[in-house]
PDB file of N, CA and C in Angstrom:
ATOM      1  N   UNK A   1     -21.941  -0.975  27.425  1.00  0.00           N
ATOM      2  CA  UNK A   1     -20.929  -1.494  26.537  1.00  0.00           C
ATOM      3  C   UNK A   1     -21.448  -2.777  25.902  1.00  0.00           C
ATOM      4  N   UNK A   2     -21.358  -3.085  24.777  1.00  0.00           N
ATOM      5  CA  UNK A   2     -21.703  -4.107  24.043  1.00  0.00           C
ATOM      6  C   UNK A   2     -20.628  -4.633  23.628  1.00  0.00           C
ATOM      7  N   UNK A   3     -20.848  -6.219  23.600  1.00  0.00           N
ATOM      8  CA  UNK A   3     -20.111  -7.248  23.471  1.00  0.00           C
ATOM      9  C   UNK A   3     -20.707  -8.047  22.405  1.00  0.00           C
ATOM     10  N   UNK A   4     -19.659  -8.908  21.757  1.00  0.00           N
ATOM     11  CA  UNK A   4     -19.936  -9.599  20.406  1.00  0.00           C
ATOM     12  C   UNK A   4     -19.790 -11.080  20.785  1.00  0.00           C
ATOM     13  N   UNK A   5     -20.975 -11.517  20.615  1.00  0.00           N
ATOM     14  CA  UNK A   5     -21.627 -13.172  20.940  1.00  0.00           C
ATOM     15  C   UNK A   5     -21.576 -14.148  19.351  1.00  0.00           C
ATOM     16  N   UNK A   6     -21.093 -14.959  19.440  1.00  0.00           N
ATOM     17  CA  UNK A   6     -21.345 -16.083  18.725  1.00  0.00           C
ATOM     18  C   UNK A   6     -22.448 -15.905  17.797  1.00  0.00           C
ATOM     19  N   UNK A   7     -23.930 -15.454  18.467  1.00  0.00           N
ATOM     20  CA  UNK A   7     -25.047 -15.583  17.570  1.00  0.00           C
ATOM     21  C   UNK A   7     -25.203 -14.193  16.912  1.00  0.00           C
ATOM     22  N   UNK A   8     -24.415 -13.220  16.876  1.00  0.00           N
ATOM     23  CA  UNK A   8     -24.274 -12.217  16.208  1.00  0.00           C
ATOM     24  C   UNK A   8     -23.416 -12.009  14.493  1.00  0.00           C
ATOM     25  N   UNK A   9     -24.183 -11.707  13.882  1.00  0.00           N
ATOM     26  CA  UNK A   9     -23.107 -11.925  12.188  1.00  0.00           C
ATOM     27  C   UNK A   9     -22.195 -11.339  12.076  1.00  0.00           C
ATOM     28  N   UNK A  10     -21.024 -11.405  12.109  1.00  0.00           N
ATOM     29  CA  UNK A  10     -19.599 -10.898  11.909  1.00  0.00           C
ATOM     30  C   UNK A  10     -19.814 -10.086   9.846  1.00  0.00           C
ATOM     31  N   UNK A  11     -19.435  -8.804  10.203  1.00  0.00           N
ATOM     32  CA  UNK A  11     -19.269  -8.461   8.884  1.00  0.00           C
ATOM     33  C   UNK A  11     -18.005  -7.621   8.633  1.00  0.00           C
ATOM     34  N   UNK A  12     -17.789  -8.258   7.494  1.00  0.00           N
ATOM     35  CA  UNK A  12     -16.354  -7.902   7.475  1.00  0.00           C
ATOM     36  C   UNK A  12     -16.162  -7.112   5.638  1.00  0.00           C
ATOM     37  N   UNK A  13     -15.396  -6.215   5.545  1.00  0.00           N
ATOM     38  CA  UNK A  13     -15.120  -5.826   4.234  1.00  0.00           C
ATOM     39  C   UNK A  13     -14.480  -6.332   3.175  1.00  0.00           C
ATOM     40  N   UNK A  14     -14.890  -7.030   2.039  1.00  0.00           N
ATOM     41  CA  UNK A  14     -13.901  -8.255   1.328  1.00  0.00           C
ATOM     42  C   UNK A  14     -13.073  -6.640   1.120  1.00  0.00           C
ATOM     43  N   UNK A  15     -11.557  -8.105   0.849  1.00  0.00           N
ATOM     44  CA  UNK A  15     -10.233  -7.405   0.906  1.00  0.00           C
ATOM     45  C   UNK A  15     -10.426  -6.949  -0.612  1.00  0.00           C
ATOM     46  N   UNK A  16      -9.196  -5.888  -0.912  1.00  0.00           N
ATOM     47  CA  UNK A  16      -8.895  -5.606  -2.161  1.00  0.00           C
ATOM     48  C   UNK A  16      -8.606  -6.785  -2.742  1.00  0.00           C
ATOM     49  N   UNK A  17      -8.927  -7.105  -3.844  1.00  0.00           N
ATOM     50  CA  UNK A  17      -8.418  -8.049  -4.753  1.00  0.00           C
ATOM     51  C   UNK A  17      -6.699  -7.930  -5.400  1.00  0.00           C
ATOM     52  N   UNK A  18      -5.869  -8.453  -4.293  1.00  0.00           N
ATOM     53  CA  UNK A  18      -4.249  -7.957  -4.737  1.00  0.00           C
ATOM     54  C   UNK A  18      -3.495  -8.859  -5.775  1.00  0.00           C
ATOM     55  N   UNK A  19      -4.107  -9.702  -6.225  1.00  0.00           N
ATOM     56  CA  UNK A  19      -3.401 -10.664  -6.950  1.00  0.00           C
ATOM     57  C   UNK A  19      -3.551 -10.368  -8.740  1.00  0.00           C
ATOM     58  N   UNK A  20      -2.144  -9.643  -9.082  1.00  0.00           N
ATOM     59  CA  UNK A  20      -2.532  -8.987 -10.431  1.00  0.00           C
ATOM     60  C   UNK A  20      -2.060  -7.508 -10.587  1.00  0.00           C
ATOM     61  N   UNK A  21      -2.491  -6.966  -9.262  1.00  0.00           N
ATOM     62  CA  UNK A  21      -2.280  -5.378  -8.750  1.00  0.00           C
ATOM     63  C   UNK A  21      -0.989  -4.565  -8.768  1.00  0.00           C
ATOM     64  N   UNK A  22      -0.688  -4.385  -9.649  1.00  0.00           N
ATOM     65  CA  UNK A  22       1.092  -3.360  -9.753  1.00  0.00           C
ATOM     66  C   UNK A  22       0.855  -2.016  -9.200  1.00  0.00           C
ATOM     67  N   UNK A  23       1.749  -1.884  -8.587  1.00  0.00           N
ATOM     68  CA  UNK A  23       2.303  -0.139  -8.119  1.00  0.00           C
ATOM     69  C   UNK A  23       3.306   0.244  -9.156  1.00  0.00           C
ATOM     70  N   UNK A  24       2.996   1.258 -10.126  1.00  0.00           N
ATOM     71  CA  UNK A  24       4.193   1.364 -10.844  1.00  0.00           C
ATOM     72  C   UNK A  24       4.441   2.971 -10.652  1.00  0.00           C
ATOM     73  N   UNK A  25       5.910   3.523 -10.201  1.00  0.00           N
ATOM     74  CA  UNK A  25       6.224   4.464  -9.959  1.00  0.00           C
ATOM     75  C   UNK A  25       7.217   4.928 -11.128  1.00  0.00           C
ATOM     76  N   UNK A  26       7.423   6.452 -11.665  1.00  0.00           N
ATOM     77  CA  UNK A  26       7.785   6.628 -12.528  1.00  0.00           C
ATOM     78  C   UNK A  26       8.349   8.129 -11.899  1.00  0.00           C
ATOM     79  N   UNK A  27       9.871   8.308 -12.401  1.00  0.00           N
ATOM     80  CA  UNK A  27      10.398   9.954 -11.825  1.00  0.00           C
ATOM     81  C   UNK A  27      10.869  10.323 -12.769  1.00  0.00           C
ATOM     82  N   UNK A  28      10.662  11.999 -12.309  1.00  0.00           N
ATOM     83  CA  UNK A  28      11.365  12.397 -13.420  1.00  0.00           C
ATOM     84  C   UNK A  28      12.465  13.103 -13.374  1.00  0.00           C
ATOM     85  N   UNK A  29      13.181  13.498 -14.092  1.00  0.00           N
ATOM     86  CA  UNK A  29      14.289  14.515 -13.736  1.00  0.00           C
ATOM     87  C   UNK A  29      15.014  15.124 -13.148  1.00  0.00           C
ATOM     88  N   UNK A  30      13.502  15.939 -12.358  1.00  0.00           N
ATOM     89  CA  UNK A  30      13.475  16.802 -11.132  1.00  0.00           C
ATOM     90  C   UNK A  30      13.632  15.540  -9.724  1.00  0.00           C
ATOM     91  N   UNK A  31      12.755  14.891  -9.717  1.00  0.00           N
ATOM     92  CA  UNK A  31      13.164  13.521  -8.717  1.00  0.00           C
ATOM     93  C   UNK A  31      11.330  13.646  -8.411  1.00  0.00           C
ATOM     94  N   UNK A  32      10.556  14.418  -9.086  1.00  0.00           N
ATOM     95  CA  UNK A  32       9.151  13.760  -8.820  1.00  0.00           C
ATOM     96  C   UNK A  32       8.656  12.643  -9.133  1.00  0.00           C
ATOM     97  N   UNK A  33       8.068  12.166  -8.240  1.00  0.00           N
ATOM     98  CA  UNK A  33       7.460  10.446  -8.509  1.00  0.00           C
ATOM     99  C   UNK A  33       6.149  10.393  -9.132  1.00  0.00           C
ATOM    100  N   UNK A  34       5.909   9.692  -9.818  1.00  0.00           N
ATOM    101  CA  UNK A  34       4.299   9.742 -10.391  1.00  0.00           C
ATOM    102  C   UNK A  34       4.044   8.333  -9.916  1.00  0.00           C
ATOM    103  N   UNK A  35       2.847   7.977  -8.975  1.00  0.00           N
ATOM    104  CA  UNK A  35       2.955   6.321  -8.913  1.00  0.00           C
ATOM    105  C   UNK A  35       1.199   6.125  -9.138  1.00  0.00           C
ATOM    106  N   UNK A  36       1.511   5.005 -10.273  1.00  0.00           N
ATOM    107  CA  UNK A  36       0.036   4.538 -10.916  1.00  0.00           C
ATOM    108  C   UNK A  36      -0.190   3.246 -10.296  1.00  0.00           C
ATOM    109  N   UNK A  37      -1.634   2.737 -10.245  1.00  0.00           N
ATOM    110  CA  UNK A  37      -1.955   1.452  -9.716  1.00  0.00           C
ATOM    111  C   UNK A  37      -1.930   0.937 -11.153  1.00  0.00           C
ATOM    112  N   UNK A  38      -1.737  -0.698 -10.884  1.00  0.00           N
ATOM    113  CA  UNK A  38      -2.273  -1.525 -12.702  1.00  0.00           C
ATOM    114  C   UNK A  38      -3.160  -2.642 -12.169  1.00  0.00           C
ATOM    115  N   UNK A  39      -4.295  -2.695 -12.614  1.00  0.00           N
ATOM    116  CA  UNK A  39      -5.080  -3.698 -12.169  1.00  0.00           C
ATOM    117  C   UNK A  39      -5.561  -3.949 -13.609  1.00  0.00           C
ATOM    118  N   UNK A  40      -6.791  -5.812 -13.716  1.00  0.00           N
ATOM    119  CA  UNK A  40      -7.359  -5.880 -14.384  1.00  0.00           C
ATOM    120  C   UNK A  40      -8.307  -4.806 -14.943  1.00  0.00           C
ATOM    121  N   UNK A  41      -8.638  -3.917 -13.900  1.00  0.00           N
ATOM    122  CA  UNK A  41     -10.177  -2.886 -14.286  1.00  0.00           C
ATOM    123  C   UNK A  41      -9.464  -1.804 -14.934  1.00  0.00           C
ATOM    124  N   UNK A  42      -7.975  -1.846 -15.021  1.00  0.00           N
ATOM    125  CA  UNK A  42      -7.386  -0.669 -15.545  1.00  0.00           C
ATOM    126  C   UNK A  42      -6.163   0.107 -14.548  1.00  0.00           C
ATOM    127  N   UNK A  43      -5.765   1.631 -15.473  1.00  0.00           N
ATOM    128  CA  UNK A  43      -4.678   1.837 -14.221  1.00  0.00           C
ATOM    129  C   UNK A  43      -5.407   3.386 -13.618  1.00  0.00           C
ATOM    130  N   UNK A  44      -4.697   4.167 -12.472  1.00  0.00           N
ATOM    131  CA  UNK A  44      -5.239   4.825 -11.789  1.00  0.00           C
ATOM    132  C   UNK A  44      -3.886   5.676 -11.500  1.00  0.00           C
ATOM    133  N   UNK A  45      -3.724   7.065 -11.229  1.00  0.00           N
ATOM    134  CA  UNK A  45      -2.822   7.549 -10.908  1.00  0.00           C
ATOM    135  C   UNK A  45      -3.424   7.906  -9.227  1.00  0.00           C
ATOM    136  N   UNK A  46      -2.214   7.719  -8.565  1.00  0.00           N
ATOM    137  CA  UNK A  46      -2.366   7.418  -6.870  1.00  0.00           C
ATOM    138  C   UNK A  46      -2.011   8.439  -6.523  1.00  0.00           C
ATOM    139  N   UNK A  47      -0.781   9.312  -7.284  1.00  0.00           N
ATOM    140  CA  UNK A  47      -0.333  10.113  -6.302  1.00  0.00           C
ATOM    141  C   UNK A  47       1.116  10.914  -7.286  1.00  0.00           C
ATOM    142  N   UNK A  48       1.236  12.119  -7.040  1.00  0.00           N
ATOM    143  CA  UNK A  48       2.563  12.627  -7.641  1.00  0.00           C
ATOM    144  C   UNK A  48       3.050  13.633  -6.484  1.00  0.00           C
ATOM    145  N   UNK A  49       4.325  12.892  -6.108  1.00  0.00           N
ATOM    146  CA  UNK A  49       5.025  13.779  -5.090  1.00  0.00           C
ATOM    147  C   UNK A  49       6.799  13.706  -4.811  1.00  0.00           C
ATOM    148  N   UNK A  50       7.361  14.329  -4.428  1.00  0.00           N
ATOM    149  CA  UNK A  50       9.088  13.979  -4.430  1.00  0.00           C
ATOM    150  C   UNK A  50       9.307  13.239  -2.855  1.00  0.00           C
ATOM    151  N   UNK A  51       7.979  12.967  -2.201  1.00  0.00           N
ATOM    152  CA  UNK A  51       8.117  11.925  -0.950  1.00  0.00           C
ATOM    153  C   UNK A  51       8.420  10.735  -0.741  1.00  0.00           C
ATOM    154  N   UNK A  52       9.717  10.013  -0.400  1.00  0.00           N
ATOM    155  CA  UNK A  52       9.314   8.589  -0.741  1.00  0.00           C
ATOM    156  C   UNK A  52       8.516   8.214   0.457  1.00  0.00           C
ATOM    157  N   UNK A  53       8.465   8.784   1.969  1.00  0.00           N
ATOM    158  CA  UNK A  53       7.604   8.637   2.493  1.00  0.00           C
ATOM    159  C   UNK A  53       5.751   8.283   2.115  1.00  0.00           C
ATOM    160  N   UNK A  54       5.643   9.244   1.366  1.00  0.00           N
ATOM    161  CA  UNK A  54       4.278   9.490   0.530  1.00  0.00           C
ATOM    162  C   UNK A  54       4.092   7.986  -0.237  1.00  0.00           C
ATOM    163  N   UNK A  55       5.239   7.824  -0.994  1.00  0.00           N
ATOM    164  CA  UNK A  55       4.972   6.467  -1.796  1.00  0.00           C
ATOM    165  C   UNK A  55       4.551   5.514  -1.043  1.00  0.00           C
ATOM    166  N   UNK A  56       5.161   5.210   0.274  1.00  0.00           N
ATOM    167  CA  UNK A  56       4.822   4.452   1.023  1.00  0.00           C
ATOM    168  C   UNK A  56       3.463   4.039   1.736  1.00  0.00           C
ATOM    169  N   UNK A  57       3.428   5.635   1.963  1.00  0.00           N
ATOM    170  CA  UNK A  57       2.107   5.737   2.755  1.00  0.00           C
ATOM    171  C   UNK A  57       0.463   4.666   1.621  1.00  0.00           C
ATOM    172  N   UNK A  58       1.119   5.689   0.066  1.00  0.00           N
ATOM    173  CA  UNK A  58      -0.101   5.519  -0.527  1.00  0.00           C
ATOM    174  C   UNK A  58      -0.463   4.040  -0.880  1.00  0.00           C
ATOM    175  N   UNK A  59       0.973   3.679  -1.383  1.00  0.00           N
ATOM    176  CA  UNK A  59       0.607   1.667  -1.542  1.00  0.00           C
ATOM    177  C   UNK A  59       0.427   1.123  -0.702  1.00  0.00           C
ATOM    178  N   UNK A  60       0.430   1.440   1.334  1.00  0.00           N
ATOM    179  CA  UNK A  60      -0.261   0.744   2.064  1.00  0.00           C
ATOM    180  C   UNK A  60      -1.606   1.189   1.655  1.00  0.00           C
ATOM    181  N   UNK A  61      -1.921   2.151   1.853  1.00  0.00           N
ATOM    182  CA  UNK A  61      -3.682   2.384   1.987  1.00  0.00           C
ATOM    183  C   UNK A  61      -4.332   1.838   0.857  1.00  0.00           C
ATOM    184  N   UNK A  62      -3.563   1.857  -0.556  1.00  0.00           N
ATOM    185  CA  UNK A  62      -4.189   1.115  -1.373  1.00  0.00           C
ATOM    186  C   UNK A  62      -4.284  -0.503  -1.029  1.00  0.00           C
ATOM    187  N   UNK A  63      -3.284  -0.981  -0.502  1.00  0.00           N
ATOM    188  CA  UNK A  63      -2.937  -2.581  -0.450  1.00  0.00           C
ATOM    189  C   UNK A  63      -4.243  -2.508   0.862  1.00  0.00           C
ATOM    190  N   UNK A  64      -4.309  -1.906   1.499  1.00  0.00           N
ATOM    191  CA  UNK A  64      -5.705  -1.839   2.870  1.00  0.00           C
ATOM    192  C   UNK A  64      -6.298  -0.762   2.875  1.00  0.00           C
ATOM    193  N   UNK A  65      -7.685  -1.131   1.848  1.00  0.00           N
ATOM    194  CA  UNK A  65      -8.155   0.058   1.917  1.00  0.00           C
ATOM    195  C   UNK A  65      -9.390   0.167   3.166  1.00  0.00           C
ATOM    196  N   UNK A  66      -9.754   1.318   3.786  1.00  0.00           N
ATOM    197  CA  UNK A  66     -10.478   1.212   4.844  1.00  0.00           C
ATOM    198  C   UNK A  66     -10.139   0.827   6.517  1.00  0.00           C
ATOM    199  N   UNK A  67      -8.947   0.342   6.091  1.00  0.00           N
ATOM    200  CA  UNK A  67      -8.055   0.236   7.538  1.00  0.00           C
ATOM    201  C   UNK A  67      -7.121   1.254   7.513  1.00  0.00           C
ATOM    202  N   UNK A  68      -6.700   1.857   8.959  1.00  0.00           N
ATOM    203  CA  UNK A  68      -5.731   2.544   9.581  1.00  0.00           C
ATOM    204  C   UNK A  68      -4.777   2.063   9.313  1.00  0.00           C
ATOM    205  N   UNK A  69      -4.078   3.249   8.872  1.00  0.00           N
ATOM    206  CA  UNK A  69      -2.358   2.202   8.556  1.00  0.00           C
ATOM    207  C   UNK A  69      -1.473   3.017   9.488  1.00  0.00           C
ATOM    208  N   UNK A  70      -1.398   2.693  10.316  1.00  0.00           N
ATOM    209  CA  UNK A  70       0.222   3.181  11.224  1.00  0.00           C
ATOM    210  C   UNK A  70       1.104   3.846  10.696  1.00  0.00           C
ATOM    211  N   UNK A  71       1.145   5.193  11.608  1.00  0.00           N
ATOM    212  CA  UNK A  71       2.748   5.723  10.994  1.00  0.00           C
ATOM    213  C   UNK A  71       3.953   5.090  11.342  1.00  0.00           C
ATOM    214  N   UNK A  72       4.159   4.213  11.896  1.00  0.00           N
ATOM    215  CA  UNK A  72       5.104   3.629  12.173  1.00  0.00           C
ATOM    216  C   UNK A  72       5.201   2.681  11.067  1.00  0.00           C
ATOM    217  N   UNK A  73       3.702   1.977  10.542  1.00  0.00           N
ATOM    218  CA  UNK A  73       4.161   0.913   9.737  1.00  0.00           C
ATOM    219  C   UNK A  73       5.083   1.752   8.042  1.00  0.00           C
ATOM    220  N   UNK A  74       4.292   2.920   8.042  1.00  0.00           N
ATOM    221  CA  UNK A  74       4.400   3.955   6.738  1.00  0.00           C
ATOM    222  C   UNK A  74       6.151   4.303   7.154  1.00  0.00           C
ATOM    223  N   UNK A  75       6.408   4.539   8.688  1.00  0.00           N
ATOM    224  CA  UNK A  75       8.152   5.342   8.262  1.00  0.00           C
ATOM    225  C   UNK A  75       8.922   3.806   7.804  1.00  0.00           C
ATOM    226  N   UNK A  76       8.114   2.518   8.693  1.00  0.00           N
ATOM    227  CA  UNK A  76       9.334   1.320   8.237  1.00  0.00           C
ATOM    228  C   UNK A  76       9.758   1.118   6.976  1.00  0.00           C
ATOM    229  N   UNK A  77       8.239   0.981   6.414  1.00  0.00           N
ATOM    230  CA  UNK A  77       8.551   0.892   4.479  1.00  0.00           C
ATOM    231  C   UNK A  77       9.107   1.685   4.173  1.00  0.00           C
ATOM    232  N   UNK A  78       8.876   2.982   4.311  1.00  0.00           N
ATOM    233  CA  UNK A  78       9.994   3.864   3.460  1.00  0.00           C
ATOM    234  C   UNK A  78      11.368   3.823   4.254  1.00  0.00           C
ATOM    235  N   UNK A  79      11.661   3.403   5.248  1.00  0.00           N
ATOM    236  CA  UNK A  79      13.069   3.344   5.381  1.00  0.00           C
ATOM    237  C   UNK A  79      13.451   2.031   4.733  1.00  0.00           C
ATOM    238  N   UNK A  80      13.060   0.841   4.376  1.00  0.00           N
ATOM    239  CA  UNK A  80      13.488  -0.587   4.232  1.00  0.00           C
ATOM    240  C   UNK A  80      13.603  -0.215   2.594  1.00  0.00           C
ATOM    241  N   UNK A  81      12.475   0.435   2.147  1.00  0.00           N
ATOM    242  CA  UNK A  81      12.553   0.398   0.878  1.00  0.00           C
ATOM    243  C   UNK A  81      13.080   1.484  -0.151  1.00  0.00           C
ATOM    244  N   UNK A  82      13.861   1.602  -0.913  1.00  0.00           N
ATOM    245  CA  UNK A  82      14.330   3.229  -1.541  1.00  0.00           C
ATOM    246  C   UNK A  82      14.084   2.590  -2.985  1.00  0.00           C
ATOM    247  N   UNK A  83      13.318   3.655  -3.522  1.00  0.00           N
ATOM    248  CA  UNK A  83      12.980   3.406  -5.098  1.00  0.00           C
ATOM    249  C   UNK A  83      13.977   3.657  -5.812  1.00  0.00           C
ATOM    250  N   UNK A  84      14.578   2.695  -6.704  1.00  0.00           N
ATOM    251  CA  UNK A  84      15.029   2.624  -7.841  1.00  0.00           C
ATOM    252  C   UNK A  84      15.355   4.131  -8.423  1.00  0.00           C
ATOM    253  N   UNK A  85      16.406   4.561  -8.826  1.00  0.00           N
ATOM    254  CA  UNK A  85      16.154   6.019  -9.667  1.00  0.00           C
ATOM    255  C   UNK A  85      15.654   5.613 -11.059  1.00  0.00           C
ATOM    256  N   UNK A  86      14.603   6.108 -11.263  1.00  0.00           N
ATOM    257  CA  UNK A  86      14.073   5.916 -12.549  1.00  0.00           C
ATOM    258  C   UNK A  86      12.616   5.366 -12.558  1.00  0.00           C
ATOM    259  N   UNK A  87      12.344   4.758 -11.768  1.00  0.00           N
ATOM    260  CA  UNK A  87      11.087   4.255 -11.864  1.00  0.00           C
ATOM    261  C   UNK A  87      11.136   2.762 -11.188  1.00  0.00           C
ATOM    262  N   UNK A  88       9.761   2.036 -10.480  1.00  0.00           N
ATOM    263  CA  UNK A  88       9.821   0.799 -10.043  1.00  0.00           C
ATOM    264  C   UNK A  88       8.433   0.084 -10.816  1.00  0.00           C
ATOM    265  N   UNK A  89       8.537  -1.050 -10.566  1.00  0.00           N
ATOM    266  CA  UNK A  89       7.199  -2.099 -10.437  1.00  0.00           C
ATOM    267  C   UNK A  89       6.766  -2.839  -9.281  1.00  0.00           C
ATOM    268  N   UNK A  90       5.987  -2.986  -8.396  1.00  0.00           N
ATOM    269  CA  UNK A  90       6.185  -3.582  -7.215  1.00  0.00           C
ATOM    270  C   UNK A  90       4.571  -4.409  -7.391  1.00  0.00           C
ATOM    271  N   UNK A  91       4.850  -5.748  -6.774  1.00  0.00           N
ATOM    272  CA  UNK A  91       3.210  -6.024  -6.852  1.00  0.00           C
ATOM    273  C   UNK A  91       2.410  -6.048  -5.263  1.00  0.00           C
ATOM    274  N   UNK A  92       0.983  -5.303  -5.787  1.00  0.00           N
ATOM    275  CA  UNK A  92       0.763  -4.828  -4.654  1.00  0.00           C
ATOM    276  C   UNK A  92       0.408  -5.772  -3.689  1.00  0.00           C
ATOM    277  N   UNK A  93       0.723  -7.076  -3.726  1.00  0.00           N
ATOM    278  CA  UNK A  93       0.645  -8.498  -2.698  1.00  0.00           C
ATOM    279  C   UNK A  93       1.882  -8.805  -2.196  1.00  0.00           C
ATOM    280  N   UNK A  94       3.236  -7.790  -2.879  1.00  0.00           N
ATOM    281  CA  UNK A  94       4.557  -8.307  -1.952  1.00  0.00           C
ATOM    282  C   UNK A  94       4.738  -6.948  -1.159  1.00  0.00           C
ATOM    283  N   UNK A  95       3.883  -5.740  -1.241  1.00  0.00           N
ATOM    284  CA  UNK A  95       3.451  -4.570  -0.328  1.00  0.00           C
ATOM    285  C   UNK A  95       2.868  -5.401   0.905  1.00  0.00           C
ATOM    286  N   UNK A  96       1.541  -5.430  -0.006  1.00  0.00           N
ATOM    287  CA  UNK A  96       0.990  -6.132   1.536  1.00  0.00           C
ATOM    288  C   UNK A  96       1.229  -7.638   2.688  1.00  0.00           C
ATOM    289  N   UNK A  97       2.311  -8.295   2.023  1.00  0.00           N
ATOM    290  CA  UNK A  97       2.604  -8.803   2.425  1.00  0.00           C
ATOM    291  C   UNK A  97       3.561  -8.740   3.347  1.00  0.00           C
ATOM    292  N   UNK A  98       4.366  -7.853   3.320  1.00  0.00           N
ATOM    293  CA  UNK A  98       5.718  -7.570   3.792  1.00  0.00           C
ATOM    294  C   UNK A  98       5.044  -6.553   4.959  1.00  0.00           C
ATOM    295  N   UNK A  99       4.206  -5.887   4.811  1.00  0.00           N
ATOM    296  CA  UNK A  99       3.259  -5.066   6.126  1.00  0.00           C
ATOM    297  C   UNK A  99       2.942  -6.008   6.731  1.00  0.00           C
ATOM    298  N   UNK A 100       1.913  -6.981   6.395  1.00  0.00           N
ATOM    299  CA  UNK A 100       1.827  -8.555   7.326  1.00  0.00           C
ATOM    300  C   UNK A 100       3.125  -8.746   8.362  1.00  0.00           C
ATOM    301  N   UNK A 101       3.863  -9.296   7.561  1.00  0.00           N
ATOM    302  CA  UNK A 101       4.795  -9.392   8.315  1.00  0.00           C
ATOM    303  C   UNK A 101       5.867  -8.585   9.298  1.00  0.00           C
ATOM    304  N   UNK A 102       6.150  -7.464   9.113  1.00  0.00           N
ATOM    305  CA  UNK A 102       6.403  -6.330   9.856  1.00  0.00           C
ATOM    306  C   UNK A 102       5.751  -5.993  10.980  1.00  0.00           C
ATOM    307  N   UNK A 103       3.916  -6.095  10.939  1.00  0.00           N
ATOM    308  CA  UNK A 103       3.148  -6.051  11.988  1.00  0.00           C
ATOM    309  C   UNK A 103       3.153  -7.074  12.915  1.00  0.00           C
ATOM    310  N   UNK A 104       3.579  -8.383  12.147  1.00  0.00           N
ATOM    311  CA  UNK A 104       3.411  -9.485  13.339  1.00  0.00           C
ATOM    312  C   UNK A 104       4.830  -9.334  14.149  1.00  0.00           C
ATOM    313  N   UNK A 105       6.056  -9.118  13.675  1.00  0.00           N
ATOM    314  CA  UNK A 105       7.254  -8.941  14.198  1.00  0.00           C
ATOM    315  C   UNK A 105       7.063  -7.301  15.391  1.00  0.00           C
ATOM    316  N   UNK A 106       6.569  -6.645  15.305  1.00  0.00           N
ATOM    317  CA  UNK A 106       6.291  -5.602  15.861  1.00  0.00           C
ATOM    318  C   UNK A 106       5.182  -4.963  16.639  1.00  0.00           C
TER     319      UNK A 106
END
């Protein structure tokens, strides 16, 4: 078993750059969600599904990408949070922030 010493280099993955970053979700009719990222580099479609579970899931993994995201942390958001009928804007630093905090309470 190996252990991590002081004189060993810690490497770590720079974070997503969240400051700027919109989740914008858009439904239609039927109650399908279309949810796009908006960043400086442009926008990205994440995901189209009638889950709000799903919504949840996908703006954690975007807000942390490369980390495990808990199903527990994925059912809290979608129970705390219910999208707007019609469409939302959310920025993806009051996502990840509010996971911050949820994890430290839990």
């Amino acid at each position: 078993m190996s252990t991590m010493t002081s004189a060993q280099p810690l490497t770590l993955r720079p974070p997503t750059q969240l400051a700027g970053r919109l989740f914008v979700g858009n439904a239609d009719d039927a109650g399908t969600w279309t949810l796009h990222v908006l960043s400086d580099a442009g926008s990205d479609t994440l995901l189209v599904t009638r889950e709000r579970r799903d919504l949840a899931e996908a703006m954690l993994r975007d807000a942390f990408p490369g980390h495990l995201i808990r199903a527990d942390l994925i059912d809290a958001l979608s129970r705390e949070w219910e999208p707007p009928d019609g469409g939302f804007v959310l920025p993806a630093d009051l996502v990840a922030g509010w996971a911050l905090r949820w994890a430290l309470d839990h």
